[in-house]
PDB file of N, CA and C in Angstrom:
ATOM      1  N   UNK A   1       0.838  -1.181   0.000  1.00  0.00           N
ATOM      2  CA  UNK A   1       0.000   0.000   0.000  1.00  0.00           C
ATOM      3  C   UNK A   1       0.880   1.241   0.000  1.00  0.00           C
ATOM      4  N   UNK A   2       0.353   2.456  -0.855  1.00  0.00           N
ATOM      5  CA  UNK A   2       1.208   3.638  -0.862  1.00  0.00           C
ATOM      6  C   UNK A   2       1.382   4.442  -0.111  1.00  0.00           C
ATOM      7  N   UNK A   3       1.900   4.825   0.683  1.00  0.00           N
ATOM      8  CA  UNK A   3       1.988   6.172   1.805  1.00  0.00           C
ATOM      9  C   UNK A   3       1.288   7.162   1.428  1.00  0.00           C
ATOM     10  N   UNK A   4       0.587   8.287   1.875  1.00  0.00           N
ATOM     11  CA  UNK A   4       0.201   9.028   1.995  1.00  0.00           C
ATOM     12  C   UNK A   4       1.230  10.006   2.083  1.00  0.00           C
ATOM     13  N   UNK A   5       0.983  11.045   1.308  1.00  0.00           N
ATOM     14  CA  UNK A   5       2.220  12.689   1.556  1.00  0.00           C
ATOM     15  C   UNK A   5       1.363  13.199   2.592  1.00  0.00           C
ATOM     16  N   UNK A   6       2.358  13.918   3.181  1.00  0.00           N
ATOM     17  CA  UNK A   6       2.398  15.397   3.963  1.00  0.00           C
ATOM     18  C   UNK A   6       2.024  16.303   3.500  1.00  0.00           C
ATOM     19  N   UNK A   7       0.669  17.026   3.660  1.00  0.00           N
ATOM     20  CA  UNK A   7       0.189  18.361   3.076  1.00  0.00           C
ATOM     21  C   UNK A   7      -0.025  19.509   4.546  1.00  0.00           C
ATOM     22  N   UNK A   8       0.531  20.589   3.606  1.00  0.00           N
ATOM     23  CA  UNK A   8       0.566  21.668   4.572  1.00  0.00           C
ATOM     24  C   UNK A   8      -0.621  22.158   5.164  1.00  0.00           C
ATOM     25  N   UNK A   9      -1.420  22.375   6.054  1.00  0.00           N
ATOM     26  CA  UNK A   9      -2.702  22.580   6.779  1.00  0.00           C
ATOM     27  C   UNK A   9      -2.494  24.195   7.245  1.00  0.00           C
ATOM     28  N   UNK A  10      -1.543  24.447   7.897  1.00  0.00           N
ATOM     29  CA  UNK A  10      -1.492  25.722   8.847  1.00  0.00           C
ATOM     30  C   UNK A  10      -0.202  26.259   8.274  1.00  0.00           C
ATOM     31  N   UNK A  11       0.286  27.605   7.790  1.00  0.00           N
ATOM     32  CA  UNK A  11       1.530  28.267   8.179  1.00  0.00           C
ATOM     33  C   UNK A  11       1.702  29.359   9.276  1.00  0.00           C
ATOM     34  N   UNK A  12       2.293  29.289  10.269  1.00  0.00           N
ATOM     35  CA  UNK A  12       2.474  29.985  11.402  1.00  0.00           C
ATOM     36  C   UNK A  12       3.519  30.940  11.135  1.00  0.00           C
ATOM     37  N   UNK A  13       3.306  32.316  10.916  1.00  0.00           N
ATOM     38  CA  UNK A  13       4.389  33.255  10.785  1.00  0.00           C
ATOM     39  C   UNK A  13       4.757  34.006  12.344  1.00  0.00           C
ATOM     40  N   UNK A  14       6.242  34.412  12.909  1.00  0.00           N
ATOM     41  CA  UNK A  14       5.792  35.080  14.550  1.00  0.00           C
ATOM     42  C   UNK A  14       5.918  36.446  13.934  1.00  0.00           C
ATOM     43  N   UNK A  15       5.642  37.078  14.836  1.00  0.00           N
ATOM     44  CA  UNK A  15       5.385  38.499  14.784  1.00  0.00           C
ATOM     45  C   UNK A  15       7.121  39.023  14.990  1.00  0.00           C
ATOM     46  N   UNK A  16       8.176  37.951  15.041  1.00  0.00           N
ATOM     47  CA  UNK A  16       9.646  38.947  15.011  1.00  0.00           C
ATOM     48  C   UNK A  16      10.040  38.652  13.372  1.00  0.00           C
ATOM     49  N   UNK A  17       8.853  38.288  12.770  1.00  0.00           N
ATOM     50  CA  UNK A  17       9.422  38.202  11.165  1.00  0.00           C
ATOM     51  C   UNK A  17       8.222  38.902  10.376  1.00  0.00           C
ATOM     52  N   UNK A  18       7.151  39.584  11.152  1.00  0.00           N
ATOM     53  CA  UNK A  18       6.286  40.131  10.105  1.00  0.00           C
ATOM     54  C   UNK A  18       5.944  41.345  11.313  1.00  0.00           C
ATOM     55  N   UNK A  19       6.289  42.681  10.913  1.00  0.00           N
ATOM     56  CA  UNK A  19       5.632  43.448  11.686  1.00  0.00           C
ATOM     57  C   UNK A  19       4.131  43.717  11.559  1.00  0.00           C
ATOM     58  N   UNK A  20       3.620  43.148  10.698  1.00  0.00           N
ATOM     59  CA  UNK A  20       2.167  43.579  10.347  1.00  0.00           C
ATOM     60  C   UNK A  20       1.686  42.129   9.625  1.00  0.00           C
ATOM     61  N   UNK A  21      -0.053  42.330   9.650  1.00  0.00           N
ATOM     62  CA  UNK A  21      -0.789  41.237   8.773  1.00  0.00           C
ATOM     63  C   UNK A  21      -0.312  41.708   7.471  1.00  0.00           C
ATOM     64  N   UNK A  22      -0.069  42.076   6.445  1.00  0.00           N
ATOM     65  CA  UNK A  22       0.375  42.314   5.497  1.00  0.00           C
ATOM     66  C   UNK A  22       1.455  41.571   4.774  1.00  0.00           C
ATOM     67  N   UNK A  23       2.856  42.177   5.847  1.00  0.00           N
ATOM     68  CA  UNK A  23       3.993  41.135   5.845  1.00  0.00           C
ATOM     69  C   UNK A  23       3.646  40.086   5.476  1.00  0.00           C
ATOM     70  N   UNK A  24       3.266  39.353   7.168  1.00  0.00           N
ATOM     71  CA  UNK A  24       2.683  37.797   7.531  1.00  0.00           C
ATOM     72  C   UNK A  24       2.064  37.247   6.297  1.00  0.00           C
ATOM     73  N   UNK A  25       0.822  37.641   5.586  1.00  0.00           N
ATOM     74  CA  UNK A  25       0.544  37.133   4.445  1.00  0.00           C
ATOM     75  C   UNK A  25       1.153  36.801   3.203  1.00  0.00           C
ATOM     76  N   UNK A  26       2.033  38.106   2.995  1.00  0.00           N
ATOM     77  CA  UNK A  26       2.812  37.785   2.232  1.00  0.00           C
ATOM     78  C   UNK A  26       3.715  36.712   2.020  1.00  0.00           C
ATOM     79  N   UNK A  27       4.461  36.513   3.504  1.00  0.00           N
ATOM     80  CA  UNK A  27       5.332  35.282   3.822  1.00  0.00           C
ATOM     81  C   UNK A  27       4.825  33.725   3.714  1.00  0.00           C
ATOM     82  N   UNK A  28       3.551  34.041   3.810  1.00  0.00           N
ATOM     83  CA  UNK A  28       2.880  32.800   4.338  1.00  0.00           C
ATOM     84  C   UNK A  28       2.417  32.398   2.760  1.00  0.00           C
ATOM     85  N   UNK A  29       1.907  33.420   1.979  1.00  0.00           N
ATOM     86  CA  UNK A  29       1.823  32.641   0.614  1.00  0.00           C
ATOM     87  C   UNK A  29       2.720  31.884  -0.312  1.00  0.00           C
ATOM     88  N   UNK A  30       3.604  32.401   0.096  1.00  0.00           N
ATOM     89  CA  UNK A  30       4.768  31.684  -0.301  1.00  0.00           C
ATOM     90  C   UNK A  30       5.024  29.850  -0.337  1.00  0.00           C
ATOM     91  N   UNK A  31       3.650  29.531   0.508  1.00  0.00           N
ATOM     92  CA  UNK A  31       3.615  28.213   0.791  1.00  0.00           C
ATOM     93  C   UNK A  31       1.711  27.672   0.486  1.00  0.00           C
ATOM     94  N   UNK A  32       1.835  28.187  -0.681  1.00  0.00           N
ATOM     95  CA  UNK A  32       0.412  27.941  -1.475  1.00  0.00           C
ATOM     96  C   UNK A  32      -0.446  29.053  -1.052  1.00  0.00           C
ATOM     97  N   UNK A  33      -1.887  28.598  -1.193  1.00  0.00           N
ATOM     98  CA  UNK A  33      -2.941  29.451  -1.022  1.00  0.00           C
ATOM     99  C   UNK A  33      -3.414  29.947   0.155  1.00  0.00           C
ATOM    100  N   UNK A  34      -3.400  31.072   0.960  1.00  0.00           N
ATOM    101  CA  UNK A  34      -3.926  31.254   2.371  1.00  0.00           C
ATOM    102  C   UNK A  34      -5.677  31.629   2.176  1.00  0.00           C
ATOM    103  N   UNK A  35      -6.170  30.846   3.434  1.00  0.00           N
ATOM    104  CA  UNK A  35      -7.596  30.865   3.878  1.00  0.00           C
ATOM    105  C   UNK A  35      -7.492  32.035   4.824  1.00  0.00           C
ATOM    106  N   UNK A  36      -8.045  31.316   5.911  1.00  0.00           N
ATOM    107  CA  UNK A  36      -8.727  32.424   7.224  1.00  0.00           C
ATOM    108  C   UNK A  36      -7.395  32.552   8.057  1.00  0.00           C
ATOM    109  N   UNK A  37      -7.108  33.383   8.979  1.00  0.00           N
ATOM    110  CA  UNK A  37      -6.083  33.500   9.899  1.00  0.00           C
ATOM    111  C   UNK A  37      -6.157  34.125  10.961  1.00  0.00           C
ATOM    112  N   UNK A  38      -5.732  33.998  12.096  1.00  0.00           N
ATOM    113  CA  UNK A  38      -6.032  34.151  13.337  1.00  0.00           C
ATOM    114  C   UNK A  38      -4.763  34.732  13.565  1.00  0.00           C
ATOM    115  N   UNK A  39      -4.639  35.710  14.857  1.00  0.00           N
ATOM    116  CA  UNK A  39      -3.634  36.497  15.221  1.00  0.00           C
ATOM    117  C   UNK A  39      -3.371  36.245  16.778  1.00  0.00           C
ATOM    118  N   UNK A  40      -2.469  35.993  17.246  1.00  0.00           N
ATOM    119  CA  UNK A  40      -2.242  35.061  18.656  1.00  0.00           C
ATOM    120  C   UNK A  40      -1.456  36.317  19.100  1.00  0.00           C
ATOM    121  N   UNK A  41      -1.290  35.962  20.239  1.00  0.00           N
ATOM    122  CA  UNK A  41       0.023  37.146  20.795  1.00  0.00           C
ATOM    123  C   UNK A  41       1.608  37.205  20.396  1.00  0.00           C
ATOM    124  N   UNK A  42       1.735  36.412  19.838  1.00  0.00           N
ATOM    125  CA  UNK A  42       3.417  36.371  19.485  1.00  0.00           C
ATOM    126  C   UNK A  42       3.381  35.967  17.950  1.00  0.00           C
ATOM    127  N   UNK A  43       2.328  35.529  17.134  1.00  0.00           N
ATOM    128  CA  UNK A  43       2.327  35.098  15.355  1.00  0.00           C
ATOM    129  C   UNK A  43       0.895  35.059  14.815  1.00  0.00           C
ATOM    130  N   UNK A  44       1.148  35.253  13.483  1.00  0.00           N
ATOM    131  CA  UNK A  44       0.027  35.258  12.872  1.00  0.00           C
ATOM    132  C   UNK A  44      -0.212  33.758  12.413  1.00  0.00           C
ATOM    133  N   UNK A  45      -1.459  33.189  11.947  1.00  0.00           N
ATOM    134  CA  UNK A  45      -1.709  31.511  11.767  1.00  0.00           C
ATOM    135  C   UNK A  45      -2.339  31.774  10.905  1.00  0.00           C
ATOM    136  N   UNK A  46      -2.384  31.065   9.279  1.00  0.00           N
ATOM    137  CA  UNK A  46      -2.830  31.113   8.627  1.00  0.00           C
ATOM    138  C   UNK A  46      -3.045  29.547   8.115  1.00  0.00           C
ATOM    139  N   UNK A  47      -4.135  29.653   8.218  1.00  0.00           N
ATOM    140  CA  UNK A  47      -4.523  28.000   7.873  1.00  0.00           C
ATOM    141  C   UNK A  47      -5.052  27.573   5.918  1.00  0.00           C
ATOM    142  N   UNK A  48      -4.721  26.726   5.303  1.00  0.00           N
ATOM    143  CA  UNK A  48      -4.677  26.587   3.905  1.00  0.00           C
ATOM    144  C   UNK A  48      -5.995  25.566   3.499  1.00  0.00           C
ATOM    145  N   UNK A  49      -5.834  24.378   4.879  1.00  0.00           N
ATOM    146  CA  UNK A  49      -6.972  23.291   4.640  1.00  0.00           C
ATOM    147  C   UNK A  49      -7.385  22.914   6.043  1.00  0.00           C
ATOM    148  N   UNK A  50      -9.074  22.487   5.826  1.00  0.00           N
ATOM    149  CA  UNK A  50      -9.551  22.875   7.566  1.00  0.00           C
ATOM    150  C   UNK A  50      -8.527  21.189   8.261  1.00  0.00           C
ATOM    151  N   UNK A  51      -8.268  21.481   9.671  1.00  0.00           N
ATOM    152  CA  UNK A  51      -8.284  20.278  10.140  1.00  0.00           C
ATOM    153  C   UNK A  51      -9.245  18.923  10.074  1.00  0.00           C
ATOM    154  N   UNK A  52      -9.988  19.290   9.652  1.00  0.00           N
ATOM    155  CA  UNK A  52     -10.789  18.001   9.402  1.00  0.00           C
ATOM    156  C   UNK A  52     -10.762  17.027   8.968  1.00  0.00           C
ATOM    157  N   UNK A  53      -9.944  17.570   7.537  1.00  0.00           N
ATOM    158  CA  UNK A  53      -9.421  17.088   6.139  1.00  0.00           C
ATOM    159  C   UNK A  53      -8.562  15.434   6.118  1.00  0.00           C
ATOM    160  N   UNK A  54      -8.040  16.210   7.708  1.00  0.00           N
ATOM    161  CA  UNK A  54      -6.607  15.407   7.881  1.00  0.00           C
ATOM    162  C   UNK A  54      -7.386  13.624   9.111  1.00  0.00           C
ATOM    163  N   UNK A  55      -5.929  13.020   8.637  1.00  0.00           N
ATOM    164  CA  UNK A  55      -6.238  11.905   9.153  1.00  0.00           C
ATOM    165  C   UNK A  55      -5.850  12.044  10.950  1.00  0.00           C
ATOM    166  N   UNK A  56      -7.176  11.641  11.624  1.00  0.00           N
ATOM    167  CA  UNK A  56      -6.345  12.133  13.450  1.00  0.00           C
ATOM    168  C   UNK A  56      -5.308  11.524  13.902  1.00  0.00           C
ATOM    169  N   UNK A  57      -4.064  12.474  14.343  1.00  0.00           N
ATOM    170  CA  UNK A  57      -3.107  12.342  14.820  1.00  0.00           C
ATOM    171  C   UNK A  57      -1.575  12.735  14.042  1.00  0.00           C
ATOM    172  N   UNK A  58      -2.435  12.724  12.937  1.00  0.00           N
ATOM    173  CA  UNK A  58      -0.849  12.968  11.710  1.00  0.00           C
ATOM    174  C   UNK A  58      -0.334  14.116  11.918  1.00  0.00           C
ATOM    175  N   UNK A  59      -0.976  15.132  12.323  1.00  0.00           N
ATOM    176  CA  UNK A  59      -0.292  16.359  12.499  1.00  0.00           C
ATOM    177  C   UNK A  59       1.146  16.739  13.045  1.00  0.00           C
ATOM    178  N   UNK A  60       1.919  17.260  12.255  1.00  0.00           N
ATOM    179  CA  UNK A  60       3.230  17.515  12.207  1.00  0.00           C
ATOM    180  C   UNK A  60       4.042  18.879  12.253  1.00  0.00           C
ATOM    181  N   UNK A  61       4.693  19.634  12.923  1.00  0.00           N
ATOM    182  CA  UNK A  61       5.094  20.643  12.857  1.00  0.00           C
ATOM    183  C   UNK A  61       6.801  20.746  12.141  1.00  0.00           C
ATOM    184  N   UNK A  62       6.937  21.744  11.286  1.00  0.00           N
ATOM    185  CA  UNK A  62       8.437  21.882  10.826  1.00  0.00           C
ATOM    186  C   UNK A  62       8.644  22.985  10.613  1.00  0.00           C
ATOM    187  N   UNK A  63       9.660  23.423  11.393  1.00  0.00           N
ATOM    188  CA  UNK A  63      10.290  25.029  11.466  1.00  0.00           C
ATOM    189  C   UNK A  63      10.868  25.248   9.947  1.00  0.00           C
ATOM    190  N   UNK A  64      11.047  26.064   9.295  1.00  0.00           N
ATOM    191  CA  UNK A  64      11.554  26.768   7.968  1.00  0.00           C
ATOM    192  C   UNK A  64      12.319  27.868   8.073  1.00  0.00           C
ATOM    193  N   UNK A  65      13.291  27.974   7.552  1.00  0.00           N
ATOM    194  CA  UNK A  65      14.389  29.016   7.112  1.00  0.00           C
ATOM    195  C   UNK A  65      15.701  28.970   7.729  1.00  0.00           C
ATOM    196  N   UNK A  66      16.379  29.897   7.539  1.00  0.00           N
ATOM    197  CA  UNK A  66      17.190  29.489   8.452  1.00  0.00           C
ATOM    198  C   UNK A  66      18.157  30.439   9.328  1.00  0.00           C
ATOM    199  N   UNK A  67      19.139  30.361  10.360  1.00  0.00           N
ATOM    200  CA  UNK A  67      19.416  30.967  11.041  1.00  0.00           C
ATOM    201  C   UNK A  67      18.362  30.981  12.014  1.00  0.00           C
ATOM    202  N   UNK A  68      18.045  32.729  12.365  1.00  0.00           N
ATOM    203  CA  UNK A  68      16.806  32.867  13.065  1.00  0.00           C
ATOM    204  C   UNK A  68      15.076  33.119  12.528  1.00  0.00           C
ATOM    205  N   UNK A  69      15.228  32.242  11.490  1.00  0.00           N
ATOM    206  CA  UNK A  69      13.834  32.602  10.589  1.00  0.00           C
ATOM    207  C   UNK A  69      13.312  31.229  11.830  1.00  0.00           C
ATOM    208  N   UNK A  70      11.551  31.752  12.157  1.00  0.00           N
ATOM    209  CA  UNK A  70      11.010  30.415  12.442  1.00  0.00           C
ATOM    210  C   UNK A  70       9.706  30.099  11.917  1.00  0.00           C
ATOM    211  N   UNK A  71       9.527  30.918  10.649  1.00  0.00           N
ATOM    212  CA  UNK A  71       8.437  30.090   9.646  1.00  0.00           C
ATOM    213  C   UNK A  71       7.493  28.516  10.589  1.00  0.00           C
ATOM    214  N   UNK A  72       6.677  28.245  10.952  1.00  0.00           N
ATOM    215  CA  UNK A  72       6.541  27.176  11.387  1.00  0.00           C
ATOM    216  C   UNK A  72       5.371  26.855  10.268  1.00  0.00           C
ATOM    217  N   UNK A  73       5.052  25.155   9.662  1.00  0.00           N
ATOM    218  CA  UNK A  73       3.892  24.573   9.176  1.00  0.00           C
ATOM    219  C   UNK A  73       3.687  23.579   9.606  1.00  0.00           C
ATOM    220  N   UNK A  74       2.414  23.500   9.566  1.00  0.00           N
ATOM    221  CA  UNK A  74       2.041  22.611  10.298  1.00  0.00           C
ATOM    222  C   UNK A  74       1.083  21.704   9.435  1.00  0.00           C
ATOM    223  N   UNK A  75       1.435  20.123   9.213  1.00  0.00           N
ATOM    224  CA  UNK A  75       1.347  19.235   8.090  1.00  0.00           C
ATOM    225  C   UNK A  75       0.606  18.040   8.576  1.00  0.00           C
ATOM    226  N   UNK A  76      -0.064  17.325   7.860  1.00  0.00           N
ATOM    227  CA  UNK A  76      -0.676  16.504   8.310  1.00  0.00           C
ATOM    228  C   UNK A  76      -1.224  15.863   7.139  1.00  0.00           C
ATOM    229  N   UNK A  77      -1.759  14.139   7.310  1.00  0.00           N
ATOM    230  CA  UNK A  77      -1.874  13.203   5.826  1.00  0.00           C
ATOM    231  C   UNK A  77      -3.276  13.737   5.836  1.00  0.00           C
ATOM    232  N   UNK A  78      -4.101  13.855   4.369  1.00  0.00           N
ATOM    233  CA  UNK A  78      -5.386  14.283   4.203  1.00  0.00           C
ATOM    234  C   UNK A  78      -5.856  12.704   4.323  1.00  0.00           C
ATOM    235  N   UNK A  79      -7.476  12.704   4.636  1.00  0.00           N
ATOM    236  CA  UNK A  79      -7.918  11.253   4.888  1.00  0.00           C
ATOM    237  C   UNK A  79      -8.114  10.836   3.111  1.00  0.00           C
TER     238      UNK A  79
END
């Protein structure tokens, strides 16, 4: 049987790499299409596909860039 890929669900931008929603969006498209997004106290969250989508438990986080970039997405197998 074939594995299932990793599809991106959430990109998490922090607020020491986007001073504004603007930025943040910008950065975050960079990793396909952005939906709805929520603004937390320290990053903006921009989600691509609802959690639902995904199979429970697959969810995966992976930091991006490098040095002090911390891009975070957050990935998970679609059912």
């Amino acid at each position: 049987m074939m594995s299932k890929s990793m599809k991106i669900q959430s990109v998490i931008v922090p607020k020491s790499e986007a001073k504004s929603l603007v930025q943040a969006e910008h950065i975050a498209s960079h990793f396909g299409k952005i939906g709805t997004h929520r603004e937390t106290g320290d990053s903006y969250r921009f989600r691509q596909v609802a959690p639902g989508k995904f199979e429970q438990g697959s969810f995966r986080t992976k930091k991006l860039g490098s040095g002090n970039a911390k891009v975070t997405t957050v990935m998970g197998k679609l059912k």
